[in-house]
C-alpha atoms as a PDB file:
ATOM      1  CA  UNK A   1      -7.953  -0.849 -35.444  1.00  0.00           C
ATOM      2  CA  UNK A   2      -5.430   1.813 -36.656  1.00  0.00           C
ATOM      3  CA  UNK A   3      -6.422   4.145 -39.109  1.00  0.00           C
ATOM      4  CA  UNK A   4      -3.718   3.085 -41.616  1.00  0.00           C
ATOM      5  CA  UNK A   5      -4.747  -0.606 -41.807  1.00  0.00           C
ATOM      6  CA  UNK A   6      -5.523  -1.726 -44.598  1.00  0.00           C
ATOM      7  CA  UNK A   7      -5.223  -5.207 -46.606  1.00  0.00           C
ATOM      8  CA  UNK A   8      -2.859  -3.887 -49.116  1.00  0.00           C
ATOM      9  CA  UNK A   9       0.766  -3.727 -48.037  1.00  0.00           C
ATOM     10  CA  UNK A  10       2.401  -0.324 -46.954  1.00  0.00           C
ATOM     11  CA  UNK A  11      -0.715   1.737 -46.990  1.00  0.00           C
ATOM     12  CA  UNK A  12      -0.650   5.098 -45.014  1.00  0.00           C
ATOM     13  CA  UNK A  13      -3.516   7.071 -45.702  1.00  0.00           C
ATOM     14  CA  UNK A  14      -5.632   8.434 -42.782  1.00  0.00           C
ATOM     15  CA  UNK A  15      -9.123   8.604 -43.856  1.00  0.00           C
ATOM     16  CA  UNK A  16     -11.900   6.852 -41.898  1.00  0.00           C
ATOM     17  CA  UNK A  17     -13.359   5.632 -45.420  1.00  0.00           C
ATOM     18  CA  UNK A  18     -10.941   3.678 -47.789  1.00  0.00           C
ATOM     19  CA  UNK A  19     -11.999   2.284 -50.880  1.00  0.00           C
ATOM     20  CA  UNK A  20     -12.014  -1.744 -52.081  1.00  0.00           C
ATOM     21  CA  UNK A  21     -11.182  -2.877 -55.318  1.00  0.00           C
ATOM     22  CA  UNK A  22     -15.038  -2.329 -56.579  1.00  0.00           C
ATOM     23  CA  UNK A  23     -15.327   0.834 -55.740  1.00  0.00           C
ATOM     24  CA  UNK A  24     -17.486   0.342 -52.505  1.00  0.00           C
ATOM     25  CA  UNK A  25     -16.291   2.681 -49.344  1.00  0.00           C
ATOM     26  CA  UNK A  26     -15.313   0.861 -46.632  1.00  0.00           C
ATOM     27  CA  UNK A  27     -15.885   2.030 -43.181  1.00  0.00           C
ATOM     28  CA  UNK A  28     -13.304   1.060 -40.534  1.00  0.00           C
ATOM     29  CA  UNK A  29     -15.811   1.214 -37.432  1.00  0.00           C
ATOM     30  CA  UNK A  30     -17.530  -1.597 -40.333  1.00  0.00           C
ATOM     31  CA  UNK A  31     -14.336  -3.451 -40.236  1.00  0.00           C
ATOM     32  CA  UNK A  32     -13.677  -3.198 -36.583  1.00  0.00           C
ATOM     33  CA  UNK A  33     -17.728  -4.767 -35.978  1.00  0.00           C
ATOM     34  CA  UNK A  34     -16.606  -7.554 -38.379  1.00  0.00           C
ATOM     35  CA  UNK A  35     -14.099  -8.795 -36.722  1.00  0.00           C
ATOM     36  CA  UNK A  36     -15.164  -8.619 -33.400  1.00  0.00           C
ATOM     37  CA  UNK A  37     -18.242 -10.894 -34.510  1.00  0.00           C
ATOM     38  CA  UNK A  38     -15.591 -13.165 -36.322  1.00  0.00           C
ATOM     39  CA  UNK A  39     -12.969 -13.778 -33.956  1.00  0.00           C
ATOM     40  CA  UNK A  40     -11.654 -16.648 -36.159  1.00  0.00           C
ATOM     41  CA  UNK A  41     -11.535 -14.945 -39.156  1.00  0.00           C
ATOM     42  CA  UNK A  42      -7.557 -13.702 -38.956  1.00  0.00           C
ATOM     43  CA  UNK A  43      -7.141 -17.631 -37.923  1.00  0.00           C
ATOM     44  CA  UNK A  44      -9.082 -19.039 -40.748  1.00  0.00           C
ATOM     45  CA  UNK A  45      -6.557 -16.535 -43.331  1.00  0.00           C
ATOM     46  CA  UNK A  46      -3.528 -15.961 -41.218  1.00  0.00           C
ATOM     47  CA  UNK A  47      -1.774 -15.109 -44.836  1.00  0.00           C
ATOM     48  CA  UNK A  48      -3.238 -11.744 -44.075  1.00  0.00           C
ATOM     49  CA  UNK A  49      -1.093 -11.326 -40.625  1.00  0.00           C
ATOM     50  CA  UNK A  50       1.941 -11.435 -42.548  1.00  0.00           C
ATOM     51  CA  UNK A  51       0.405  -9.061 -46.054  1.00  0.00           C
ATOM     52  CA  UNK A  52      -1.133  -6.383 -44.070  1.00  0.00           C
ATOM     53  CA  UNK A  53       0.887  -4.592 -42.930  1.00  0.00           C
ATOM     54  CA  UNK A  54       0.917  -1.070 -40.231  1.00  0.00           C
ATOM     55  CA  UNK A  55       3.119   2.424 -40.933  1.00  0.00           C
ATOM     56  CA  UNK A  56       4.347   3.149 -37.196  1.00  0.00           C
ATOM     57  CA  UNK A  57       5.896   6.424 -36.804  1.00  0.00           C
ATOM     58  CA  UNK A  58       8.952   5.034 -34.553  1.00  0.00           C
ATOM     59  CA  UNK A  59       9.003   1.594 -36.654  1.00  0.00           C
ATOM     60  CA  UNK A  60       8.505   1.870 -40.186  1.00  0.00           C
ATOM     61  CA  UNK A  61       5.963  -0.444 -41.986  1.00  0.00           C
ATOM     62  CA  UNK A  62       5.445  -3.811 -39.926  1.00  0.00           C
ATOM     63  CA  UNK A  63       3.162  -6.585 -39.787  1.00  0.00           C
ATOM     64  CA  UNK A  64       0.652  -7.326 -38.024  1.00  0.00           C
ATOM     65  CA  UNK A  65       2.402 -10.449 -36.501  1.00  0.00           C
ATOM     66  CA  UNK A  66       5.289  -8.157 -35.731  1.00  0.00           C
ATOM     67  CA  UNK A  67       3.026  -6.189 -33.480  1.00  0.00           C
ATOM     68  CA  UNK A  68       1.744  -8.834 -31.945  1.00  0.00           C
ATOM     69  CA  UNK A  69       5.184 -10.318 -31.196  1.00  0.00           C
ATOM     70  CA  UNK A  70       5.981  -6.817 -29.661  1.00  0.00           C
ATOM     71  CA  UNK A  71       3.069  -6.855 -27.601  1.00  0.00           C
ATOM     72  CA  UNK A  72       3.491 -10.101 -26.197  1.00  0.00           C
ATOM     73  CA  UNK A  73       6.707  -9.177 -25.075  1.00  0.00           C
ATOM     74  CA  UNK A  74       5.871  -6.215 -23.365  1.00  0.00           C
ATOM     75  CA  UNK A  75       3.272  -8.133 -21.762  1.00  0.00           C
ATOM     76  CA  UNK A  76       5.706 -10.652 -20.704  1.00  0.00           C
ATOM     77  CA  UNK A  77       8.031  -8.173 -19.156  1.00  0.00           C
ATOM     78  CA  UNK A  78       5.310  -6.519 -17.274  1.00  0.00           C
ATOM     79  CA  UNK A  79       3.853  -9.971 -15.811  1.00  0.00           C
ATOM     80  CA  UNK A  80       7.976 -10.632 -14.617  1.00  0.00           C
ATOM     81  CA  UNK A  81       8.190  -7.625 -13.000  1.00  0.00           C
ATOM     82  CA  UNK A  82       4.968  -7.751 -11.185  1.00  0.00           C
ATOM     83  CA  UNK A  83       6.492 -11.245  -9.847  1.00  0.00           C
ATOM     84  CA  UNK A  84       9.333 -10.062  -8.926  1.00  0.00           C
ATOM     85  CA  UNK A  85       7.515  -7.067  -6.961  1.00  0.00           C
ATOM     86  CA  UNK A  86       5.337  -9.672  -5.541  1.00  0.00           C
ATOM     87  CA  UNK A  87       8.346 -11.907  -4.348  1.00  0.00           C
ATOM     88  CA  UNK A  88      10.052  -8.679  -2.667  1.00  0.00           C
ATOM     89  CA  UNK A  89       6.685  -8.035  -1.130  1.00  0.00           C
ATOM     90  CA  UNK A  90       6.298 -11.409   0.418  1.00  0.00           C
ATOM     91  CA  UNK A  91       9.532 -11.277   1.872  1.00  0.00           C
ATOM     92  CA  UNK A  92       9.160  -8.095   3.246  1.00  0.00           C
ATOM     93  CA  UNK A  93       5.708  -9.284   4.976  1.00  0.00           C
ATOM     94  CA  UNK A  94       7.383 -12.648   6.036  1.00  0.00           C
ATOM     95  CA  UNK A  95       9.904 -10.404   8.174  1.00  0.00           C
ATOM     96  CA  UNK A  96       7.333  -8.324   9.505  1.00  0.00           C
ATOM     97  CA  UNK A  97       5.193 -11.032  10.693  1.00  0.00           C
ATOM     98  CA  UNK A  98       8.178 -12.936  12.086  1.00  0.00           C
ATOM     99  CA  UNK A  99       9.523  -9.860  13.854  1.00  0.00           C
ATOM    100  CA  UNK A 100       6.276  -9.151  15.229  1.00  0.00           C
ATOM    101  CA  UNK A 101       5.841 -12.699  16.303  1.00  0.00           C
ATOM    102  CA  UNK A 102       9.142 -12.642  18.441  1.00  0.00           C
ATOM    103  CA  UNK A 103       8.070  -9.062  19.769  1.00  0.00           C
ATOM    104  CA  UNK A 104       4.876 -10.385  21.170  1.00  0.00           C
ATOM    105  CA  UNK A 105       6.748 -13.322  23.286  1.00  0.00           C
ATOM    106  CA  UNK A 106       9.186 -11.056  24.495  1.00  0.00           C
ATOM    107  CA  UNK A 107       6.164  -8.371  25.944  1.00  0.00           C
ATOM    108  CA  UNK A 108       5.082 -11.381  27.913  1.00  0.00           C
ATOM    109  CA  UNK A 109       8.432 -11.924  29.666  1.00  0.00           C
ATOM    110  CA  UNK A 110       8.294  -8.323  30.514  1.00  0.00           C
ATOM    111  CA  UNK A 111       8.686  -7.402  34.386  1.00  0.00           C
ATOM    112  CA  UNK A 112       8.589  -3.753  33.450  1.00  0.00           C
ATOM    113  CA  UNK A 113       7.385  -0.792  31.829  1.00  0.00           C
ATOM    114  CA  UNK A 114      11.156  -0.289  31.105  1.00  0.00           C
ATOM    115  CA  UNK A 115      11.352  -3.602  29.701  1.00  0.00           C
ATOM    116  CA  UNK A 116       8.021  -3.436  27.380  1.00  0.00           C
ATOM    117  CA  UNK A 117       9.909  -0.612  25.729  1.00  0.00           C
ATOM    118  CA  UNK A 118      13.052  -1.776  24.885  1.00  0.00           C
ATOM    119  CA  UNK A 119      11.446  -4.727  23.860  1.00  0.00           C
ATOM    120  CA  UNK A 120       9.410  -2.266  21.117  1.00  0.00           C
ATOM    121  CA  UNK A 121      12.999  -0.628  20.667  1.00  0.00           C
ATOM    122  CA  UNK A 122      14.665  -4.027  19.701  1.00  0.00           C
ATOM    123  CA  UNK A 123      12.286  -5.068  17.635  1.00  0.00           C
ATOM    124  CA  UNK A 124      10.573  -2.559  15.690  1.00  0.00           C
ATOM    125  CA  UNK A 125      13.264   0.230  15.758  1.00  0.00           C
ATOM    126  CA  UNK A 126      16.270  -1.944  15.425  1.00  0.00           C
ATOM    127  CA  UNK A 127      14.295  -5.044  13.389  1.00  0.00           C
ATOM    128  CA  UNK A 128      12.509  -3.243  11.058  1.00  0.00           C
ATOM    129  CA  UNK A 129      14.536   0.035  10.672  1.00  0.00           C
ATOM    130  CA  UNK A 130      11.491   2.410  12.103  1.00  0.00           C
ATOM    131  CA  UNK A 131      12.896   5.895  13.453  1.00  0.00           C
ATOM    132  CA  UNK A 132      11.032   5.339  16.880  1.00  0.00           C
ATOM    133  CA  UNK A 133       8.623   3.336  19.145  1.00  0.00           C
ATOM    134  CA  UNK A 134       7.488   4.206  22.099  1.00  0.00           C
ATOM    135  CA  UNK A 135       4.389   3.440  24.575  1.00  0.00           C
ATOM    136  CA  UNK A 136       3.386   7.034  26.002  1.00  0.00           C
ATOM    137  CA  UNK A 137       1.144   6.639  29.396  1.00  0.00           C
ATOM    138  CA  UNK A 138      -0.833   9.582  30.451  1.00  0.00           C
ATOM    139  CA  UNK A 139      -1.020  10.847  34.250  1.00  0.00           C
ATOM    140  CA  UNK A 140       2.627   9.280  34.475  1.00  0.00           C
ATOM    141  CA  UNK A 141       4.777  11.411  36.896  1.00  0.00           C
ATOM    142  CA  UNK A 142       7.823   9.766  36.329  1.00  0.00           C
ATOM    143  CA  UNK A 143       7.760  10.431  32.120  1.00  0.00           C
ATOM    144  CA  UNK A 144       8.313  14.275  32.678  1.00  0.00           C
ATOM    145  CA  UNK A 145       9.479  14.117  28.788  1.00  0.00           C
ATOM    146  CA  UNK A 146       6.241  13.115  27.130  1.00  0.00           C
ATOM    147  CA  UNK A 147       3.740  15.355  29.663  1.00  0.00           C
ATOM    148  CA  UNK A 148       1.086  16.401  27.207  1.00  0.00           C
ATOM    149  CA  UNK A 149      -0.552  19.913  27.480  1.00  0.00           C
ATOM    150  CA  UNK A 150      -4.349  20.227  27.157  1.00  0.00           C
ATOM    151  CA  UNK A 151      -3.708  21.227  23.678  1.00  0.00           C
ATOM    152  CA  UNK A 152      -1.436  18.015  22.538  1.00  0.00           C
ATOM    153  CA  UNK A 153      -3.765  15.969  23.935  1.00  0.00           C
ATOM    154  CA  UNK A 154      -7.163  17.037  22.648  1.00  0.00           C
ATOM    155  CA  UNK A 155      -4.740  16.981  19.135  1.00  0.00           C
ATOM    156  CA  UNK A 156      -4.189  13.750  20.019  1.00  0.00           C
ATOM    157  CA  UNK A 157      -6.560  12.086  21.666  1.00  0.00           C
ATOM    158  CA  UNK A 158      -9.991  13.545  20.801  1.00  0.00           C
ATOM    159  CA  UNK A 159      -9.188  14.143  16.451  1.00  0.00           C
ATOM    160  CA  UNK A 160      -6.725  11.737  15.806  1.00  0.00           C
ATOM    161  CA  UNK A 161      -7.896   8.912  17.798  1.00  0.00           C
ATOM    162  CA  UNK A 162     -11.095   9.825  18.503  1.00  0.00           C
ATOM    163  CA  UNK A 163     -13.169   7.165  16.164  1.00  0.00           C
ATOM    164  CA  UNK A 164     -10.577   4.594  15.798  1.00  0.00           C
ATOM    165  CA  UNK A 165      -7.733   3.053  18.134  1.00  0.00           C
ATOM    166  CA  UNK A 166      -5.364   3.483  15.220  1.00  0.00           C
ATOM    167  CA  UNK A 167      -4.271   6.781  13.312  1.00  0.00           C
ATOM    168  CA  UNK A 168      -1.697   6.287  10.485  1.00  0.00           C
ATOM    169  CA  UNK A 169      -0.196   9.048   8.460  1.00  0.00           C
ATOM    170  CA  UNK A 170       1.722  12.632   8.751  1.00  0.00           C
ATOM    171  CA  UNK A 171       1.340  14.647  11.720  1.00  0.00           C
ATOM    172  CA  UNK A 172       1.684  18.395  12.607  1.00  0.00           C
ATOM    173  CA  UNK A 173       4.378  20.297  15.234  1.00  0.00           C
ATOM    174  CA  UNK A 174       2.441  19.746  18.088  1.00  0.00           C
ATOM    175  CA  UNK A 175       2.047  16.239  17.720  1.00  0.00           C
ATOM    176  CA  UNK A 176       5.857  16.275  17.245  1.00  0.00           C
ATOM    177  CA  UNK A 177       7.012  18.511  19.157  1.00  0.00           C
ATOM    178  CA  UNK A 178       4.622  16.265  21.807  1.00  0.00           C
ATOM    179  CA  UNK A 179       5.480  12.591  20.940  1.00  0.00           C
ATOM    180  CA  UNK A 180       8.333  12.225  18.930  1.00  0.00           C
ATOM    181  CA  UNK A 181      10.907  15.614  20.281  1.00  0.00           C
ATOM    182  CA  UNK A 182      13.936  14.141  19.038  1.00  0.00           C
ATOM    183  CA  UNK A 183      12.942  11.685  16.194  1.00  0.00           C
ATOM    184  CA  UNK A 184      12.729  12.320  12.370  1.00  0.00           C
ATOM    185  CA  UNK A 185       9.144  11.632  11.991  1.00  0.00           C
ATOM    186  CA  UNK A 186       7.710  11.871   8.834  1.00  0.00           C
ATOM    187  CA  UNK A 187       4.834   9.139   9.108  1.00  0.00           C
ATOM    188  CA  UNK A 188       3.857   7.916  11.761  1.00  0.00           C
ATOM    189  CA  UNK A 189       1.168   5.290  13.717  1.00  0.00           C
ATOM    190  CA  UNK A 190      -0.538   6.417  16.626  1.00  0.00           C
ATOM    191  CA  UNK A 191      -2.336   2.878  18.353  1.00  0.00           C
ATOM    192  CA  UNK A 192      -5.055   3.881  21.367  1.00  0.00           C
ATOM    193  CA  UNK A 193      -4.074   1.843  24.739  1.00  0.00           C
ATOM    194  CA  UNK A 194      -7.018   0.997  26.779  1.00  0.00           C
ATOM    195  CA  UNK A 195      -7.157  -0.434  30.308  1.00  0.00           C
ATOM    196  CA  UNK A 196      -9.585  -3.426  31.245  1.00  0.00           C
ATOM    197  CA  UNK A 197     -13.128  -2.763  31.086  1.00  0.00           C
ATOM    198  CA  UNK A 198     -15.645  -3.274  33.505  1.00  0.00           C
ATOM    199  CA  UNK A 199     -17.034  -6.800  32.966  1.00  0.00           C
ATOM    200  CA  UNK A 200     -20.256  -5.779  34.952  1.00  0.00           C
ATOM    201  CA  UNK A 201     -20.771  -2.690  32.659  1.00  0.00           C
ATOM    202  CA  UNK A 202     -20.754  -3.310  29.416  1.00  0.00           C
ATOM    203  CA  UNK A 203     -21.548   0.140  28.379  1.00  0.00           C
ATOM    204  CA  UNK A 204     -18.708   1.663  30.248  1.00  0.00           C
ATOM    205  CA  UNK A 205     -15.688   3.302  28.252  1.00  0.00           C
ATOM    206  CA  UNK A 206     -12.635   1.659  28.905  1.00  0.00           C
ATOM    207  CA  UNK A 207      -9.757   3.404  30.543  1.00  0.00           C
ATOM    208  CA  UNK A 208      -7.427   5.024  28.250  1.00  0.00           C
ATOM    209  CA  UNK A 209      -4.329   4.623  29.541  1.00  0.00           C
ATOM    210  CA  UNK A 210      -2.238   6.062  26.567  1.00  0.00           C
ATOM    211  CA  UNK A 211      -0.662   5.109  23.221  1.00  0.00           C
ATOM    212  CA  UNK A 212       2.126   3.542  21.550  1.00  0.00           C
ATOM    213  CA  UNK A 213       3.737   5.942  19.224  1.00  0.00           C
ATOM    214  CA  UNK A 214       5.816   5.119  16.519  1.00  0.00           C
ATOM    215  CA  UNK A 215       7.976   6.910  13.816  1.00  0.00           C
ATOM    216  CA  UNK A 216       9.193   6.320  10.936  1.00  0.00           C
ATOM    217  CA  UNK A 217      11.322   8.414   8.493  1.00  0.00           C
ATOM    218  CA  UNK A 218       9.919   7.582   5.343  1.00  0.00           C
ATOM    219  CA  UNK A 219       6.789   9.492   4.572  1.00  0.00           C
ATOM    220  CA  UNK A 220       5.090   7.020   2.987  1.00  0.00           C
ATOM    221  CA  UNK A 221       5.709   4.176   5.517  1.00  0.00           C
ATOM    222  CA  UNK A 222       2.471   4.593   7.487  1.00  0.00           C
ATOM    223  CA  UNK A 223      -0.764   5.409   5.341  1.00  0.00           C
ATOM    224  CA  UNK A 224      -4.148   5.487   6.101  1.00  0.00           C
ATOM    225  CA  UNK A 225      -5.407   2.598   4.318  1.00  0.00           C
ATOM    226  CA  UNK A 226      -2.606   0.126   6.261  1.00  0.00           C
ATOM    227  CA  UNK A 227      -3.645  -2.959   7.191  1.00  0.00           C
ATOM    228  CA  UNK A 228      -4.547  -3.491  11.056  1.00  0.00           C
ATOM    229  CA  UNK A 229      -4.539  -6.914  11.716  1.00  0.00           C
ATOM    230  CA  UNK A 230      -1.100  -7.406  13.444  1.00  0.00           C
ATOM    231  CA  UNK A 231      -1.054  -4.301  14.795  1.00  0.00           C
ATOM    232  CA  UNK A 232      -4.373  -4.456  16.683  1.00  0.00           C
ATOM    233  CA  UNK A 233      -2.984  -7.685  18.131  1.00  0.00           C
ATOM    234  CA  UNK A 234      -0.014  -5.888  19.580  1.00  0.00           C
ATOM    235  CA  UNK A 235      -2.199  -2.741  20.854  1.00  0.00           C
ATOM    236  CA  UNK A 236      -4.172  -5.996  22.724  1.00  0.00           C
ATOM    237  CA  UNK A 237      -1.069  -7.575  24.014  1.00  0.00           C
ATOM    238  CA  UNK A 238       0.023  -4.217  25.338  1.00  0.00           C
ATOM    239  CA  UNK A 239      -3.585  -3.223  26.953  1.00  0.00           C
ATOM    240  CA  UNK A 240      -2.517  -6.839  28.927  1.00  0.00           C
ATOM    241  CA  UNK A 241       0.576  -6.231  29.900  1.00  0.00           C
ATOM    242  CA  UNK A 242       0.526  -2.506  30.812  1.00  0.00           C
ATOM    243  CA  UNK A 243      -2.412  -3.415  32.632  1.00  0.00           C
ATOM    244  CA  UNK A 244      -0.936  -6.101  34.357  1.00  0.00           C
ATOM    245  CA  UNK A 245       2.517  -4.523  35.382  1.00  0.00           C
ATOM    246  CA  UNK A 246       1.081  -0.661  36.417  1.00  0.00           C
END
């Protein structure tokens, strides 16, 4: 309760004690106990909405019922701007899932490496406006451009992905300079490729056969806390395919 309520109109003293017509201080951490134990009590003399009445510095003297009225507006225009955030949002994820959808057919009419990648080009780069997407095998002779040294990939391979077969977020030069030579990458997702594993041994490591790497421009695009769910079903699909067409 503001310091300069009180029930007589236009008052705009600051003390935490005001006086009632007996005589008896009042105490406004009293007042403010009062009416939290008597909820009804403005509804049972709503006269006293309209007679007290609050000095605001940008305002002037107002009612109570004014303020309220402000504050339900306020309120109003935050709840129809977090729907129309919400709306945006949903969109956004509708396209996402839809584009991912279509990318995921076209991966299994692939008869190539070649064509797994321009599949990832078409649909991520081109669908969704990321910088770059790319699947980057190791101990490939023919990719001369992405050869890692020892350095990239223990940068890559044993700290980024080391726990988890995902790594969202910024990278440093030699991750660049390594995945992503002639793309503006500001965030990016790094998602761990693994060959079969050995149904007779469980315990074996699967083969790691590289990673898709993707770039976006926008440094906030990838994050660490992204959700994983669609895609951890890609990074599956692609284990499959590149699997199946090596």
């Amino acid at each position: 309760m503001n310091d300069q309520l009180n029930v007589k109109p236009s008052v705009t003293g600051s003390s935490t004690h005001e006086a009632d017509d007996s005589g008896t201080a009042i105490d406004k951490q009293a007042v403010t106990k009062y009416l939290l134990a008597n909820p009804n009590f403005l509804i049972d003399n709503p006269e006293l909405l309209v007679e007290i009445q609050v000095q605001l510095q940008a305002n002037g003297v107002v009612s109570l019922t004014q303020i309220q009225a402000a504050q339900s507006r306020e309120k109003i225009k935050q709840l129809k701007s977090q729907l129309e955030e919400m709306v945006i949002n949903a969109r956004q994820n509708e396209v996402i899932y839809t584009t991912y959808a279509d990318l995921n057919l076209d991966l299994a009419r692939s008869s190539s490496l070649d064509d797994l990648n321009n599949s990832l080009t078409q649909h991520l780069v081109t669908g969704l406006q990321l910088e770059s997407a790319q699947i980057v095998l190791l101990n490939s002779n023919g990719d001369s451009e992405h050869q890692l040294s020892e350095i990239q990939h223990r940068s890559i391979f044993d700290k980024k992905l080391a726990r988890e077969p995902f790594y969202f977020g910024r990278i440093g030069k030699i991750e660049k300079e390594a995945l992503f030579p002639n793309s503006k990458a500001e965030s990016v997702a790094l998602i761990l490729l693994n060959g079969p594993q050995d149904p007779n041994n469980k315990q074996a490591k699967a083969t790691t056969l590289g990673l898709l790497a993707i770039a976006s421009s926008d440094p906030l695009h990838f994050q660490p806390d992204m959700d994983t769910v669609l895609v951890d079903y890609l990074r599956k699909n692609l284990n499959v395919h590149i699997s199946r067409l090596l």
